[in-house]
PDB file of N, CA and C in Angstrom:
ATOM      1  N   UNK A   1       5.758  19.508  55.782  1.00  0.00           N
ATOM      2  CA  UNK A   1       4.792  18.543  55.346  1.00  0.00           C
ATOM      3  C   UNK A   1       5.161  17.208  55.973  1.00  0.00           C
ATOM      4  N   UNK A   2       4.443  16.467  56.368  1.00  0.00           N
ATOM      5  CA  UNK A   2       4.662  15.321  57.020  1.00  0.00           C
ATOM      6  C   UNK A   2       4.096  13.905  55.915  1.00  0.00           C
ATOM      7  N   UNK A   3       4.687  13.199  55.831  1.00  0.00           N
ATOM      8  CA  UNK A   3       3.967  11.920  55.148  1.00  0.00           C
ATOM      9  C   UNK A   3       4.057  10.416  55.769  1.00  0.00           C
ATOM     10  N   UNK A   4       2.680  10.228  56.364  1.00  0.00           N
ATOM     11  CA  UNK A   4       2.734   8.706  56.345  1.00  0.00           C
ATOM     12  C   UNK A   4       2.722   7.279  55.935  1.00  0.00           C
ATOM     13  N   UNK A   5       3.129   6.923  56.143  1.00  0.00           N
ATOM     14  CA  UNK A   5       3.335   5.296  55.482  1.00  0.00           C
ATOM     15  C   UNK A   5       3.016   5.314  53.846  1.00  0.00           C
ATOM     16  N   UNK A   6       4.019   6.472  53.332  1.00  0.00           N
ATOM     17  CA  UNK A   6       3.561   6.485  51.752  1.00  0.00           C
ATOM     18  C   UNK A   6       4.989   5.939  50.988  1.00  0.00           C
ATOM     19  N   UNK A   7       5.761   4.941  50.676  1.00  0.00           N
ATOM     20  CA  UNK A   7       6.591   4.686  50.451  1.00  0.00           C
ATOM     21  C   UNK A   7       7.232   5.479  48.820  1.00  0.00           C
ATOM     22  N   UNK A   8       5.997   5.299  47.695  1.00  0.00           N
ATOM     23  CA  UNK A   8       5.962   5.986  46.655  1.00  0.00           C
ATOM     24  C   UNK A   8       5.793   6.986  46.671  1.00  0.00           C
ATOM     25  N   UNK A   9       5.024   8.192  47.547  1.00  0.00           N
ATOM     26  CA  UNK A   9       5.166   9.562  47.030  1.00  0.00           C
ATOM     27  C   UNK A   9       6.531  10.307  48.213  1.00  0.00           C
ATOM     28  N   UNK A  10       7.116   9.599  48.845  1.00  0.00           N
ATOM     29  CA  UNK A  10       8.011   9.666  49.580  1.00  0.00           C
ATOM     30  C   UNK A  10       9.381   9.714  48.125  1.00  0.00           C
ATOM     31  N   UNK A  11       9.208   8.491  47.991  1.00  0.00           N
ATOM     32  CA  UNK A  11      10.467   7.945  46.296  1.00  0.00           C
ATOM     33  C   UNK A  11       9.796   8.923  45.692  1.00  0.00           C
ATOM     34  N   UNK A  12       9.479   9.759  45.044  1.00  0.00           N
ATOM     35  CA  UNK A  12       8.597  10.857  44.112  1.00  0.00           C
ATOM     36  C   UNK A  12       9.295  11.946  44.369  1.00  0.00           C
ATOM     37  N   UNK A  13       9.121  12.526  45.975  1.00  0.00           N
ATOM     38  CA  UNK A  13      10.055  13.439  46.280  1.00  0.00           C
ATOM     39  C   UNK A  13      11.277  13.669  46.269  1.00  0.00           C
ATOM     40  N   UNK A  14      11.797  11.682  46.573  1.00  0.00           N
ATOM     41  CA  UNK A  14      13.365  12.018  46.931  1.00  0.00           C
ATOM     42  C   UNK A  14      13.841  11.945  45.109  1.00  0.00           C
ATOM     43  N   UNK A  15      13.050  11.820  44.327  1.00  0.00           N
ATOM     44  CA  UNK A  15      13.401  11.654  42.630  1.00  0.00           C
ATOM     45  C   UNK A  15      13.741  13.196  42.293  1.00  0.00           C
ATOM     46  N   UNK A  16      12.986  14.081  42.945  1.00  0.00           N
ATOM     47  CA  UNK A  16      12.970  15.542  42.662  1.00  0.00           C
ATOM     48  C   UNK A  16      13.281  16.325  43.309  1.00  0.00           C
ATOM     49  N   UNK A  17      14.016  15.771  44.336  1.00  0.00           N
ATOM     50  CA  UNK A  17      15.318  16.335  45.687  1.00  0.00           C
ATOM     51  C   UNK A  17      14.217  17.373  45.884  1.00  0.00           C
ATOM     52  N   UNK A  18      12.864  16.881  46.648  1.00  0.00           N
ATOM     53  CA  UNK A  18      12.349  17.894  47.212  1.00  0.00           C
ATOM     54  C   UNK A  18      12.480  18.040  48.616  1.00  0.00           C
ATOM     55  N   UNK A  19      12.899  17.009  49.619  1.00  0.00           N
ATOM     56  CA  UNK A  19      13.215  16.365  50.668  1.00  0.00           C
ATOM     57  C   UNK A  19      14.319  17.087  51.309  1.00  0.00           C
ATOM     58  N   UNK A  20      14.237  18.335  52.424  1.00  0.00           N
ATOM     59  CA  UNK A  20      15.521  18.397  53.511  1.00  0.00           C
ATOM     60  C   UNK A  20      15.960  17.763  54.691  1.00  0.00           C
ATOM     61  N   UNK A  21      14.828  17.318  55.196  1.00  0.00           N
ATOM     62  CA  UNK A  21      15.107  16.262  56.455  1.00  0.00           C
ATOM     63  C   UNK A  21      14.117  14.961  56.419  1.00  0.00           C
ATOM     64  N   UNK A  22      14.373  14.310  57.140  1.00  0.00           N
ATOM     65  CA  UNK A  22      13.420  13.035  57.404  1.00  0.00           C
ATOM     66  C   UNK A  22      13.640  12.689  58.678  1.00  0.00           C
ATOM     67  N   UNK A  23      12.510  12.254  59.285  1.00  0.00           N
ATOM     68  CA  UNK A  23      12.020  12.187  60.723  1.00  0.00           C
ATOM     69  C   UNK A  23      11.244  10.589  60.579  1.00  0.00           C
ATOM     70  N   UNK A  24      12.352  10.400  61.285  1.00  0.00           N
ATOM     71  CA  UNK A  24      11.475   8.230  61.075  1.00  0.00           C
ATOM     72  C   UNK A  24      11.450   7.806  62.501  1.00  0.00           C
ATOM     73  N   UNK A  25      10.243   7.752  63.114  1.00  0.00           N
ATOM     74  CA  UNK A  25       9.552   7.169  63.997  1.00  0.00           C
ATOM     75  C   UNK A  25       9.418   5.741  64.070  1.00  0.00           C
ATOM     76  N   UNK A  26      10.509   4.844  64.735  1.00  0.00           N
ATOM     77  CA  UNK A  26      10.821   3.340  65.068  1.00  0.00           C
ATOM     78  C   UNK A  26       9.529   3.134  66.178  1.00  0.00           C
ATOM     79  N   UNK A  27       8.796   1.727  65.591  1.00  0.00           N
ATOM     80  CA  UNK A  27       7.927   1.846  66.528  1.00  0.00           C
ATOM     81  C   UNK A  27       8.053   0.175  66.852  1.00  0.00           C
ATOM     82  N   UNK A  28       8.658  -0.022  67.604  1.00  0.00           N
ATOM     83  CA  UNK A  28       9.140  -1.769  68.175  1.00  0.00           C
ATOM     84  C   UNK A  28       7.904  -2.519  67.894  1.00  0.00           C
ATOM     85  N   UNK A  29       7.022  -3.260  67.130  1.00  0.00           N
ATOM     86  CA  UNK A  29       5.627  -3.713  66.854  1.00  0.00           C
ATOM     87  C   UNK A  29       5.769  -4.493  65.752  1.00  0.00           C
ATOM     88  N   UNK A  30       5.796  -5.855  66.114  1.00  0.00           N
ATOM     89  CA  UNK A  30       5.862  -6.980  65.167  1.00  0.00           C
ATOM     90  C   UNK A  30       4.075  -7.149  64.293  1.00  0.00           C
ATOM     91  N   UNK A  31       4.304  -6.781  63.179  1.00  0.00           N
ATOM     92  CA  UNK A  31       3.117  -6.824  62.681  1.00  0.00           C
ATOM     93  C   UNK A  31       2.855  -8.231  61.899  1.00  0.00           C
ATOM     94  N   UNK A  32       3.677  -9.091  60.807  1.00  0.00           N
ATOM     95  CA  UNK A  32       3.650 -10.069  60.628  1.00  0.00           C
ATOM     96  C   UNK A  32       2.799  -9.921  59.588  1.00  0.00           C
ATOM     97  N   UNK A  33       3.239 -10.497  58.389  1.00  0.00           N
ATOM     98  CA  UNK A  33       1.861 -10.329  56.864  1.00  0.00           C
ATOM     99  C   UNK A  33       2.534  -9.243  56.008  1.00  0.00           C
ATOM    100  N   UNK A  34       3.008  -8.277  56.600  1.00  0.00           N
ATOM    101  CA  UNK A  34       3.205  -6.889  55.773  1.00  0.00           C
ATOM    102  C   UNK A  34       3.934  -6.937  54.846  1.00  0.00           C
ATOM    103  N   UNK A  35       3.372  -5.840  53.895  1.00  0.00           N
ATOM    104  CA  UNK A  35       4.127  -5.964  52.829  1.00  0.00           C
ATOM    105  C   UNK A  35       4.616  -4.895  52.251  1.00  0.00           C
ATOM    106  N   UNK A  36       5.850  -4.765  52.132  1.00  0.00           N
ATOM    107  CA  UNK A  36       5.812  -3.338  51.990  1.00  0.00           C
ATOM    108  C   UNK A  36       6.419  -3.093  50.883  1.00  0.00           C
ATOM    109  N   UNK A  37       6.376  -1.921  49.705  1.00  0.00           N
ATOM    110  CA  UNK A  37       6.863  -1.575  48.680  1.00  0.00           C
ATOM    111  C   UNK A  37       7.649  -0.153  48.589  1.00  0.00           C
ATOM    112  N   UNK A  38       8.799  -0.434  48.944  1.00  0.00           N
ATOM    113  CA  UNK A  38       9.801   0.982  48.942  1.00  0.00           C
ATOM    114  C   UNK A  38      10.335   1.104  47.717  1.00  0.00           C
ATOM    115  N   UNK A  39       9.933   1.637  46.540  1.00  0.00           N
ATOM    116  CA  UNK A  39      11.035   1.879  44.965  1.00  0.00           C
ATOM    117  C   UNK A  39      12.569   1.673  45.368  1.00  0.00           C
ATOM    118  N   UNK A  40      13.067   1.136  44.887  1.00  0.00           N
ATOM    119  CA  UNK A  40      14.860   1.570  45.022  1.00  0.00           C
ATOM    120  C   UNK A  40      14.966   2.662  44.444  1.00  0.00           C
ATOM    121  N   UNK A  41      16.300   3.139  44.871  1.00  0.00           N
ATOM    122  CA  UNK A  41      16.803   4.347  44.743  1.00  0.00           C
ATOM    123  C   UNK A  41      18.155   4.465  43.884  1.00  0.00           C
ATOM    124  N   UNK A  42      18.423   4.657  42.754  1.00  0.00           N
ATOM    125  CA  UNK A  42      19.421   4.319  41.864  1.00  0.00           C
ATOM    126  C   UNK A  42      20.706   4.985  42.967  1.00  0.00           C
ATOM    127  N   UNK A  43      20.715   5.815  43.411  1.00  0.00           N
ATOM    128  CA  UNK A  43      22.030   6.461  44.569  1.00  0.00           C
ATOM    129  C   UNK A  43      21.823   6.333  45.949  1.00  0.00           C
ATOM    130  N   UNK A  44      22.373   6.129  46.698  1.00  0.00           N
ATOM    131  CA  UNK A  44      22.461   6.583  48.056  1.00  0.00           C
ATOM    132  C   UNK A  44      22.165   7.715  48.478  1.00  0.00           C
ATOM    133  N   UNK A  45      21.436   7.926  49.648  1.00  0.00           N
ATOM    134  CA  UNK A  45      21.212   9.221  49.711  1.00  0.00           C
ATOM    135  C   UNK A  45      22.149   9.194  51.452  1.00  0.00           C
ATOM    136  N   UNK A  46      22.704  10.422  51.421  1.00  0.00           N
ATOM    137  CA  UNK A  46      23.533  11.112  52.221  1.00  0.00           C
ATOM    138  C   UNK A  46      22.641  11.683  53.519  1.00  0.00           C
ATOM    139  N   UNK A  47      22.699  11.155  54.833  1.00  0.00           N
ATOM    140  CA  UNK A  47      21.948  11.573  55.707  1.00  0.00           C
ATOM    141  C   UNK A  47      22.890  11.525  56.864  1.00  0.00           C
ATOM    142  N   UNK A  48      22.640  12.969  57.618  1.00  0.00           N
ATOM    143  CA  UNK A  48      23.502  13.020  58.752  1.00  0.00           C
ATOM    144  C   UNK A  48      22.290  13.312  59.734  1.00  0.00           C
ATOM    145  N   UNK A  49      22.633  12.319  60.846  1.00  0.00           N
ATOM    146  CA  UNK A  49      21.605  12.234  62.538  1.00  0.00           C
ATOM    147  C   UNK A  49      21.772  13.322  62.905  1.00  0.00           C
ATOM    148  N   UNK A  50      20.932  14.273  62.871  1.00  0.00           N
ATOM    149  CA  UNK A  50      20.529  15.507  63.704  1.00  0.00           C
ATOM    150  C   UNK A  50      20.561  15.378  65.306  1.00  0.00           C
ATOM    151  N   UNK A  51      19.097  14.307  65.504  1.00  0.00           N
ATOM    152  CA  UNK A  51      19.041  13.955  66.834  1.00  0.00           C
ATOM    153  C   UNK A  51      18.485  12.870  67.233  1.00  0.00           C
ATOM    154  N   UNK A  52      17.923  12.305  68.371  1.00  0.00           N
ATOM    155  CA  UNK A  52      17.265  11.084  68.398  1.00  0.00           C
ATOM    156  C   UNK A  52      16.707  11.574  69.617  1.00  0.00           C
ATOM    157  N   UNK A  53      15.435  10.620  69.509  1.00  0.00           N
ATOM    158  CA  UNK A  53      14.691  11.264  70.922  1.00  0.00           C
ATOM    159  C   UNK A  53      14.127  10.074  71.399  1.00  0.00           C
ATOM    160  N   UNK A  54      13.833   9.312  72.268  1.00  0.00           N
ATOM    161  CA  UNK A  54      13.115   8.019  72.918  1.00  0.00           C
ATOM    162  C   UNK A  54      12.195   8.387  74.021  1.00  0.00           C
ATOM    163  N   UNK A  55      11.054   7.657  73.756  1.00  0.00           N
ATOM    164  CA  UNK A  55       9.729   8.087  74.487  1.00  0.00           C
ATOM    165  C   UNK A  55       9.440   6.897  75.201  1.00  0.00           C
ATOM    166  N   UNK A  56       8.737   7.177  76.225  1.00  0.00           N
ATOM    167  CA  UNK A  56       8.203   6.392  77.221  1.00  0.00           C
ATOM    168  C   UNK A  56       8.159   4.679  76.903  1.00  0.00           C
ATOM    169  N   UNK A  57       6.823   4.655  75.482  1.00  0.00           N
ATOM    170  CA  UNK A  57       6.699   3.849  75.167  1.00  0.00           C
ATOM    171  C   UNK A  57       7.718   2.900  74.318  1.00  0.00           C
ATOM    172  N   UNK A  58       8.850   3.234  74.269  1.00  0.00           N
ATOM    173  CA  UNK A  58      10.128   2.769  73.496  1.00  0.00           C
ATOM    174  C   UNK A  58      10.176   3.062  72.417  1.00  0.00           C
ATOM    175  N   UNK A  59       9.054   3.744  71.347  1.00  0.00           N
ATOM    176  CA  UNK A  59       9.544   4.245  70.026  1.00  0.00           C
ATOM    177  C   UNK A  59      10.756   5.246  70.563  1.00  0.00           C
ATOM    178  N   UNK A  60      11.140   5.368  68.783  1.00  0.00           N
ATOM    179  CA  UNK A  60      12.487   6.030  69.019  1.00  0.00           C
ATOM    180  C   UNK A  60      12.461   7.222  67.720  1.00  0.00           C
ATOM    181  N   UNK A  61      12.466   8.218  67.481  1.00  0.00           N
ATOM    182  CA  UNK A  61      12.123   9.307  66.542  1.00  0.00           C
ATOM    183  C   UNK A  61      13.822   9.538  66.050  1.00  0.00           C
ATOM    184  N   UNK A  62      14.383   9.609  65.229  1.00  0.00           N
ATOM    185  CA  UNK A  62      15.252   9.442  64.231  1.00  0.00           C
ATOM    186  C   UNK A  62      14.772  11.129  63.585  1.00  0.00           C
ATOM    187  N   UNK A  63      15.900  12.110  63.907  1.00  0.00           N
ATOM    188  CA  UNK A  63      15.843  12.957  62.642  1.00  0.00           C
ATOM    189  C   UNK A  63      17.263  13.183  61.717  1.00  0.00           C
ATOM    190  N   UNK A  64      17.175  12.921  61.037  1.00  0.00           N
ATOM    191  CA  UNK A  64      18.092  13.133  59.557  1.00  0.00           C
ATOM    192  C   UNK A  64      17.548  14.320  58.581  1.00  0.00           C
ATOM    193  N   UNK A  65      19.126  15.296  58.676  1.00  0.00           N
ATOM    194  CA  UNK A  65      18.946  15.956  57.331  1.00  0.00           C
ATOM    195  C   UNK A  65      19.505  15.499  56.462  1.00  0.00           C
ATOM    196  N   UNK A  66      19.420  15.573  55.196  1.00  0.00           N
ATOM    197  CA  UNK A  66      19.772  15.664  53.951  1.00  0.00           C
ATOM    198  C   UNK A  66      20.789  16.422  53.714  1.00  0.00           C
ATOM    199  N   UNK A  67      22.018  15.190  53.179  1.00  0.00           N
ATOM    200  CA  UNK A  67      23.176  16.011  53.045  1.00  0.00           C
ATOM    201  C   UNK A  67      23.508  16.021  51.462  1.00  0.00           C
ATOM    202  N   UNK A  68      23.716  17.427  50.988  1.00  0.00           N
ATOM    203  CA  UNK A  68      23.808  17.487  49.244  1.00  0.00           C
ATOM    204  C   UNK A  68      25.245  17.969  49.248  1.00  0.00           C
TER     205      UNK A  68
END
């Protein structure tokens, strides 16, 4: 399942350790105004870099699994 720019049903999942990896797509783009609402997370969550991949356009794709 893939989810975009959903900060809360993202925190929803990671509340109910439904989450094995995460794949975060850096996209260099100053947007300016934004506002963004990520829940805190009462723990740290444990993530080890799988891989990283960089594309033409300079985004940069980030995969992390979930380490329990």
């Amino acid at each position: 399942m893939t989810i975009l720019g959903s900060g809360s049903i993202v925190f929803a999942f990671v509340q109910r350790d439904l989450i094995d990896e995460y794949n975060i797509m850096v996209n260099p783009v100053f947007l300016g105004g934004l506002q963004v609402y990520i829940p805190r997370h009462k723990d740290r969550l444990h993530l080890e870099l799988l891989q990283t991949k960089t594309f033409k356009s300079g985004n940069v794709l980030l995969q992390y699994q979930f380490v329990k």
